[in-house]
N, C-alpha and C. Protein backbone atom coordinates (compact mmCIF):
# COMPACT_ATOMS: atom_id res chain seq x y z
N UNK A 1 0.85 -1.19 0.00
CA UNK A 1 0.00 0.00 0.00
C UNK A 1 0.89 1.24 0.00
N UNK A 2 0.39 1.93 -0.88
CA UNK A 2 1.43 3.43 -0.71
C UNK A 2 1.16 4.07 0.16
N UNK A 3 2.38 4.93 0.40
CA UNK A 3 2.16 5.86 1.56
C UNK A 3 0.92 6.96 1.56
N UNK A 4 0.84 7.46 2.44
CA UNK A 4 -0.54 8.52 2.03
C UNK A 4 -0.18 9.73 1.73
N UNK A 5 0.59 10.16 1.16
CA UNK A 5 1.12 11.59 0.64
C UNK A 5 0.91 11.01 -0.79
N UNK A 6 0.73 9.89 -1.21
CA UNK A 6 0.94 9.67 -2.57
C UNK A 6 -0.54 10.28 -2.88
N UNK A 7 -1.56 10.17 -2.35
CA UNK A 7 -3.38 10.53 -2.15
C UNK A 7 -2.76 12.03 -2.43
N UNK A 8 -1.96 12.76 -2.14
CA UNK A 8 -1.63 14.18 -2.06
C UNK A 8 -1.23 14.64 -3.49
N UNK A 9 -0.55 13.74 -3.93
CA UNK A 9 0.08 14.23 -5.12
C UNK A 9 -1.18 13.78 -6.71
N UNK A 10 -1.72 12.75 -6.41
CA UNK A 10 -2.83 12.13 -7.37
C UNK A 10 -4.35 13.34 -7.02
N UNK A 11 -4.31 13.29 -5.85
CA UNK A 11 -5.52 14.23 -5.75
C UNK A 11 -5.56 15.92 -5.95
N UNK A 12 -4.53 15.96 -5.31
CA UNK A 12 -4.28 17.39 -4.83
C UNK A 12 -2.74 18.33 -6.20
N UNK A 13 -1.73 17.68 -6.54
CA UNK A 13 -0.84 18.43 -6.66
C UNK A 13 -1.16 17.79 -8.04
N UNK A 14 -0.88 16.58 -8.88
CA UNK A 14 -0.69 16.32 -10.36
C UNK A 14 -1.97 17.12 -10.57
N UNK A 15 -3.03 17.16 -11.14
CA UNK A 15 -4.38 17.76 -11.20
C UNK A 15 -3.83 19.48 -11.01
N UNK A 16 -3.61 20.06 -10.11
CA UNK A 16 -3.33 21.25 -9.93
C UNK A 16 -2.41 21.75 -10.30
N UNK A 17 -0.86 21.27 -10.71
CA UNK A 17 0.23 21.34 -11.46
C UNK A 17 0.33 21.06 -12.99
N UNK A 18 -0.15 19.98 -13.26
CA UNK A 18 -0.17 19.24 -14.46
C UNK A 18 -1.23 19.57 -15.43
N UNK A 19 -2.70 19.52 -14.61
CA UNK A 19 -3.89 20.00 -15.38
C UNK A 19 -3.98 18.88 -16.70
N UNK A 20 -3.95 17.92 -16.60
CA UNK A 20 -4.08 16.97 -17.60
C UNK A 20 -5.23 17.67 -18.93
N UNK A 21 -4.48 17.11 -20.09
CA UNK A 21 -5.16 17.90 -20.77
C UNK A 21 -4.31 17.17 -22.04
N UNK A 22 -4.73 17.45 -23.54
CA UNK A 22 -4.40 17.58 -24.85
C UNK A 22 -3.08 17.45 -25.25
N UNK A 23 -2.39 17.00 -25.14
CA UNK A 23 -1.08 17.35 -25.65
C UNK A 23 -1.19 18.42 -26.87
N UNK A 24 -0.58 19.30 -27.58
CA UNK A 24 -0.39 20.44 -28.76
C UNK A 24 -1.94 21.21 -28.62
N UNK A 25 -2.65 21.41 -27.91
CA UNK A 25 -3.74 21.69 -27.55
C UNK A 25 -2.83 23.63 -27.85
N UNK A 26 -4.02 24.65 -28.42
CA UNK A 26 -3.19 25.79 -28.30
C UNK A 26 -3.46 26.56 -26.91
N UNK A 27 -2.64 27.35 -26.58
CA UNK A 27 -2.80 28.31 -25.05
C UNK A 27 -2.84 29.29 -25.94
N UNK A 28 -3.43 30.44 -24.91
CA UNK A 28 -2.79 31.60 -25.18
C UNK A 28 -1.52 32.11 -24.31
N UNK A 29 -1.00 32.59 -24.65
CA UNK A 29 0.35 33.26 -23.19
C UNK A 29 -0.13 34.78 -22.68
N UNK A 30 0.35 34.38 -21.65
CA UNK A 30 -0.20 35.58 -20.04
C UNK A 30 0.89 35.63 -19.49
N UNK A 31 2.15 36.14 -20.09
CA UNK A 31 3.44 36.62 -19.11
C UNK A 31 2.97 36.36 -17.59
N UNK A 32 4.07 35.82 -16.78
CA UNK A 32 3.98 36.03 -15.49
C UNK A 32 4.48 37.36 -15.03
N UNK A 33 4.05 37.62 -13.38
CA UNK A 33 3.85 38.91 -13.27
C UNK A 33 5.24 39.09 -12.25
N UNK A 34 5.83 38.12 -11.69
CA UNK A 34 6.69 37.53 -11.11
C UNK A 34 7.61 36.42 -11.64
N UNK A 35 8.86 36.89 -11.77
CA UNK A 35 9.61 36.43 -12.85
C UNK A 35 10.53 35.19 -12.18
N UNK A 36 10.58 34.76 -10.35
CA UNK A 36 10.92 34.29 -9.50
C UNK A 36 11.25 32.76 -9.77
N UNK A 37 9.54 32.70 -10.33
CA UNK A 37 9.57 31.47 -10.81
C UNK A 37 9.77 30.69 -12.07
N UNK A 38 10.08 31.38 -13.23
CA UNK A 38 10.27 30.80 -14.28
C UNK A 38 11.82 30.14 -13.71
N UNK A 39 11.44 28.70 -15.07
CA UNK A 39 12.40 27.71 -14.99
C UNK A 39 11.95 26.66 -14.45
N UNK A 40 12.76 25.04 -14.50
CA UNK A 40 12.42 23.93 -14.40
C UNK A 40 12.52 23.55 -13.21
N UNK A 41 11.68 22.77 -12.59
CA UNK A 41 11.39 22.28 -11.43
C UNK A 41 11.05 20.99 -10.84
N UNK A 42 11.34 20.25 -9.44
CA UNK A 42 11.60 18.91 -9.90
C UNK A 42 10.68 18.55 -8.09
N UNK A 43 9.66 17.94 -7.99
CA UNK A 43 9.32 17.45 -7.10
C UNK A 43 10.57 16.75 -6.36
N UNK A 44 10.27 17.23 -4.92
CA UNK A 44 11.55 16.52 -4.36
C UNK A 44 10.94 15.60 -2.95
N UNK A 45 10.24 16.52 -2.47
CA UNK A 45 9.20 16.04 -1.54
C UNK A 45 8.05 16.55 -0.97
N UNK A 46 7.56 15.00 -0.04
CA UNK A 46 6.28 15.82 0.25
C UNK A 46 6.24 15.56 2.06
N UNK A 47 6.08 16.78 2.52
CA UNK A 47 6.63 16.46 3.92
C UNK A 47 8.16 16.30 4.47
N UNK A 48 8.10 14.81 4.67
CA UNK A 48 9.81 14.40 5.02
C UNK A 48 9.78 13.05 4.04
N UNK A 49 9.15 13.32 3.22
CA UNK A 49 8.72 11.94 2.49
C UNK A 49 9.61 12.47 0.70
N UNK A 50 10.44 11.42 0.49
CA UNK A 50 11.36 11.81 -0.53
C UNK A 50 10.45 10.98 -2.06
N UNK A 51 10.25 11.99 -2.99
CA UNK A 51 9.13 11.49 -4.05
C UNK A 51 10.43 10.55 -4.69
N UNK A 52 9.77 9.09 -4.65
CA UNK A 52 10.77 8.07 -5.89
C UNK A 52 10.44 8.00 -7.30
N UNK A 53 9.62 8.60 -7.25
CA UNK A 53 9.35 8.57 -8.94
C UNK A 53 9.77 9.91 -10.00
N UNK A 54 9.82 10.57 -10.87
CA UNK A 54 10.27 11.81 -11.58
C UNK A 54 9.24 12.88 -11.77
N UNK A 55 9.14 13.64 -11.30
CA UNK A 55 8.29 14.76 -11.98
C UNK A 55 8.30 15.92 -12.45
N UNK A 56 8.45 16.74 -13.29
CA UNK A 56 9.02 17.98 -13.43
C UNK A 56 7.73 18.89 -13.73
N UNK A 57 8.19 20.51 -13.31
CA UNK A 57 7.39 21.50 -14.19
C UNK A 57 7.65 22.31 -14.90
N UNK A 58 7.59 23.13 -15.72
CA UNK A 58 8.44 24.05 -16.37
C UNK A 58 7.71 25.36 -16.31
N UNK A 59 8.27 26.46 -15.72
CA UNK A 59 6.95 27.46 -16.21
C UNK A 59 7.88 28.46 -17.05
N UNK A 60 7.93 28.93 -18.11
CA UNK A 60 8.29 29.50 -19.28
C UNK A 60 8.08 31.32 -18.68
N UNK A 61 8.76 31.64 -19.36
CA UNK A 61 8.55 32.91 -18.96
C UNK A 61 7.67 33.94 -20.03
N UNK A 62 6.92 32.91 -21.42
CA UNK A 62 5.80 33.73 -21.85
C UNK A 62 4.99 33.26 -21.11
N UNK A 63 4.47 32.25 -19.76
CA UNK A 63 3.67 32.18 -19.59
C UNK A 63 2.66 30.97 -19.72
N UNK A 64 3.49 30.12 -20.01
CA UNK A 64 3.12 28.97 -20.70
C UNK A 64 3.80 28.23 -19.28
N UNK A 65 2.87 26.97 -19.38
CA UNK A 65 3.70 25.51 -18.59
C UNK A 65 3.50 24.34 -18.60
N UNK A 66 4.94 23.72 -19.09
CA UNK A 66 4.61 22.63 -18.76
C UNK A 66 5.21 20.97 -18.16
N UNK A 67 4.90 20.15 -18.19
CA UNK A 67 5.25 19.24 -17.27
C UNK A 67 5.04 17.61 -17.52
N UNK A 68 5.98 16.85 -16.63
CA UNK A 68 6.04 15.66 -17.51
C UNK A 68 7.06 14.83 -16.41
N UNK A 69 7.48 13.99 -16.77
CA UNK A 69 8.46 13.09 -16.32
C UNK A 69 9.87 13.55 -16.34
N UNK A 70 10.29 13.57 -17.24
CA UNK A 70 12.18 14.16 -17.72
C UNK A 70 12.17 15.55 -18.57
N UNK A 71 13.21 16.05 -18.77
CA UNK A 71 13.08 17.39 -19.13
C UNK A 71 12.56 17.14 -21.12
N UNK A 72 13.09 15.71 -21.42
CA UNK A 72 12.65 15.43 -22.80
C UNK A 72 11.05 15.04 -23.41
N UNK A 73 10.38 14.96 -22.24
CA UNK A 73 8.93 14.62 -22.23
C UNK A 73 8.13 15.56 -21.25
N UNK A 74 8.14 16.94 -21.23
CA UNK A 74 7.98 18.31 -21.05
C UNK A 74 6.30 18.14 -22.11
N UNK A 75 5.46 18.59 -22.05
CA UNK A 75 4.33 18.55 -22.80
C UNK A 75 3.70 19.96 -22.35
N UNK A 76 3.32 20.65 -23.78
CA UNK A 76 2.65 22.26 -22.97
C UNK A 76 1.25 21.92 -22.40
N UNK A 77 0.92 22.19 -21.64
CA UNK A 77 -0.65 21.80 -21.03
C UNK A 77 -1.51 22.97 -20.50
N UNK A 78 -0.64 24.19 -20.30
CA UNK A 78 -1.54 25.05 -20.21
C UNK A 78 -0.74 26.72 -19.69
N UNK A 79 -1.31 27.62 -19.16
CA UNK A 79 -1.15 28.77 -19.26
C UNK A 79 -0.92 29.12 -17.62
N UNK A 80 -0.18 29.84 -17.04
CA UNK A 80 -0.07 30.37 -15.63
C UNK A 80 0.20 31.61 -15.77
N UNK A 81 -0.41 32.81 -14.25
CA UNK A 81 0.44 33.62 -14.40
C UNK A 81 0.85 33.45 -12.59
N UNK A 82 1.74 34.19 -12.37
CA UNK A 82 2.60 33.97 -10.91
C UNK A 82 2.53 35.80 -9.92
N UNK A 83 1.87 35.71 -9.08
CA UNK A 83 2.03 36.95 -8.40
C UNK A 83 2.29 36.82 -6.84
N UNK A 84 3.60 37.10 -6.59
CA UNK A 84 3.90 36.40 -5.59
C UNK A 84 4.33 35.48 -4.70
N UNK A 85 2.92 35.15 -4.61
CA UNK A 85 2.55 33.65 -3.60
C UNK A 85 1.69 33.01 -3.76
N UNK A 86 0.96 33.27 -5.21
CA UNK A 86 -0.14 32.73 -5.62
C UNK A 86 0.33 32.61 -7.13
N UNK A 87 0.27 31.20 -7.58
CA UNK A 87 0.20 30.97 -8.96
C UNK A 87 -1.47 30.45 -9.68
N UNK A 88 -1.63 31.17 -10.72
CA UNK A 88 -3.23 30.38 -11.05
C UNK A 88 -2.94 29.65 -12.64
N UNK A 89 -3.44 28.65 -12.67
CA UNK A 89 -2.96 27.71 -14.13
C UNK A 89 -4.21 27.53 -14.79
N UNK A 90 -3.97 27.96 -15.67
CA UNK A 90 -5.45 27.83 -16.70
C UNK A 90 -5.57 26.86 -17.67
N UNK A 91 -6.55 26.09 -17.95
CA UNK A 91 -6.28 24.89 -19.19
C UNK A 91 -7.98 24.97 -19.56
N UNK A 92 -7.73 25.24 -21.07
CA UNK A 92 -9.11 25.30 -21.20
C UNK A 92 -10.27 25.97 -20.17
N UNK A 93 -9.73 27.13 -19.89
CA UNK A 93 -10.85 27.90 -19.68
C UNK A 93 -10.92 27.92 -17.66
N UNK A 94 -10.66 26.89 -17.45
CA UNK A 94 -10.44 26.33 -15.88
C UNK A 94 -9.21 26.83 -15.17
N UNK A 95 -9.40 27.48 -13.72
CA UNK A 95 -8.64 28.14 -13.30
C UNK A 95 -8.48 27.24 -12.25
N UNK A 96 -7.05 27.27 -11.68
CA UNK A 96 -6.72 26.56 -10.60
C UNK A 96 -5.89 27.31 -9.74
N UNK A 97 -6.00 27.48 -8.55
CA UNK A 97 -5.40 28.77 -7.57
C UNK A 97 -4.73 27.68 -6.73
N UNK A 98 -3.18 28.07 -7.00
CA UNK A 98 -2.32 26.88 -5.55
C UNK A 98 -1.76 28.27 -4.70
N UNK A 99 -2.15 28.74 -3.82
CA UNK A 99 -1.40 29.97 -2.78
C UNK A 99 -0.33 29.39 -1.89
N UNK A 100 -0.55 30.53 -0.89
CA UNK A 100 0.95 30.28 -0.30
C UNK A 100 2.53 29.94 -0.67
N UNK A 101 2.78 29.84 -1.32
CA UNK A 101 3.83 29.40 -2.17
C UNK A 101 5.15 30.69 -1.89
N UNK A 102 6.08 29.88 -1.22
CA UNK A 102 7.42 30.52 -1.08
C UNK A 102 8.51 29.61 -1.90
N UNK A 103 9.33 30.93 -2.30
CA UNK A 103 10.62 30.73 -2.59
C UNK A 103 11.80 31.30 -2.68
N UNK A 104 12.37 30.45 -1.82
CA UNK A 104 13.94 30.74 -1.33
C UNK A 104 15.39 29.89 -1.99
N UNK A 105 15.85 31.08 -2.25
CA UNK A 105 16.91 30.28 -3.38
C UNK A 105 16.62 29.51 -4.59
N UNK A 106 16.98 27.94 -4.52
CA UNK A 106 16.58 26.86 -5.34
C UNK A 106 15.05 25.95 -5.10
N UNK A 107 14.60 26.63 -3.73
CA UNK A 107 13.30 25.44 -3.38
C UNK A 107 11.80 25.92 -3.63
N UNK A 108 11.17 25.83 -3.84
CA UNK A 108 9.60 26.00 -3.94
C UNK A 108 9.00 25.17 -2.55
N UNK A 109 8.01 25.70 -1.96
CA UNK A 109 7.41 24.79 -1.25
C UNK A 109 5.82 25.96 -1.26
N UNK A 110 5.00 24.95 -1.09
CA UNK A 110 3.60 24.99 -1.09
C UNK A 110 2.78 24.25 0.05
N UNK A 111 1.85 24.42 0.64
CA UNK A 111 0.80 23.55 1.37
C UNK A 111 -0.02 22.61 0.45
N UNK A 112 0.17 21.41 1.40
CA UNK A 112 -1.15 20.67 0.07
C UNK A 112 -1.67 19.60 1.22
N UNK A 113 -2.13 18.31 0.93
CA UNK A 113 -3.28 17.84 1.57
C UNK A 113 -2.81 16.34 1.39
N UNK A 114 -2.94 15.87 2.77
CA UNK A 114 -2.59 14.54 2.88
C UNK A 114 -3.50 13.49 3.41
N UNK A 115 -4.45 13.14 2.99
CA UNK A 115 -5.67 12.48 3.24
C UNK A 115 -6.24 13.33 4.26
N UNK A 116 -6.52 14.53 4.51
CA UNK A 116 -7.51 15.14 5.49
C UNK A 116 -6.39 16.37 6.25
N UNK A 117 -4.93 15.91 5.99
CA UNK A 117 -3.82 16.86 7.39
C UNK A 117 -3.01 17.25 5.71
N UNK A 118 -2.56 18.66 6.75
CA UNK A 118 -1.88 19.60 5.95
C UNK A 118 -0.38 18.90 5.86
N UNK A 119 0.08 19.22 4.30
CA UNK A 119 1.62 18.33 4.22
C UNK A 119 2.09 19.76 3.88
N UNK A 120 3.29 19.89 3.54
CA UNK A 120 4.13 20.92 2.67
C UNK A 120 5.21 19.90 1.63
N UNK A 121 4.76 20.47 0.12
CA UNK A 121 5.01 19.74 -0.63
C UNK A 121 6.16 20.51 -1.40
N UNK A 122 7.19 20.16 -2.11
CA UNK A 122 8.44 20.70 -1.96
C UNK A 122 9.35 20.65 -3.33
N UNK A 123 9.72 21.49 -4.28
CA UNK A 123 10.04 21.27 -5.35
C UNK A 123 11.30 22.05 -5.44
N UNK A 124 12.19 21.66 -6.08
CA UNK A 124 13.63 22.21 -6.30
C UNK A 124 14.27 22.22 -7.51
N UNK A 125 14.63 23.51 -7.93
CA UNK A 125 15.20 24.17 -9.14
C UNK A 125 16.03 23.60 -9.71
N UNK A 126 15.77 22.97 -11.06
CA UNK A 126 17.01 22.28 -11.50
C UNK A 126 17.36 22.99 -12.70
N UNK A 127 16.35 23.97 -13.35
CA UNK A 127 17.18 24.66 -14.12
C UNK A 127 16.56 26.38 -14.42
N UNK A 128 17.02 27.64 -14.84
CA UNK A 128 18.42 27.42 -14.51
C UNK A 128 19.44 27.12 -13.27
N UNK A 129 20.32 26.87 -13.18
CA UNK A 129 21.35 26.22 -12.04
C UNK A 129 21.42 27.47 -11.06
């Protein structure tokens, strides 16, 4: 049985990060408003819980993002813009609001949801370096 942060990332973070959707599907681009976060990003953990599998995000700095397994299977899926501490990702028309969101140096971290209790879920800059 998997751990229960994995319920976190299937329910709560792929869906809200990823936004499953179309592959070559067109966006429009919405520059981010906060430039902090552009660049590639790599789930690292969730909690104290170290993710074994690959995940990346990319958020582009027209505004575009997207995400996938390795940096070679990157797929555009949809549109963000970033203010702050609040990023909102749009796909087809659907808005998704992840707040709180700090970043220091190389790490991202966010609040997210672990079958019912609050986790902090944790992503780290792999490019640029």
């Amino acid at each position: 049985m998997p751990p229960a942060w994995y319920k976190s990332v299937i329910i709560y973070l792929l869906p809200a990060m990823a936004l499953a959707g179309c592959a070559g599907h067109p966006v429009s681009s919405v520059p981010p408003t906060d430039s902090t976060i552009v660049g590639t990003w790599k789930f690292i953990k969730a909690g104290e819980q170290s993710i074994p599998f690959p995940f990346l995000i990319e958020f582009r700095s027209d505004g575009q993002c997207n995400s996938g397994p390795t940096p070679f299977a990157l797929v555009q899926r949809s549109t963000y813009t970033f203010d702050g501490n609040k990023i909102v990702i749009t796909y087809e028309g659907k808005a998704v609001v992840i707040a709180n969101i700090t970043i220091k140096n190389k790490t991202m971290t966010f609040p997210g949801d672990n079958g019912g209790e609050p986790i902090i879920l944790t992503y780290e800059r792999i490019w640029p370096p």
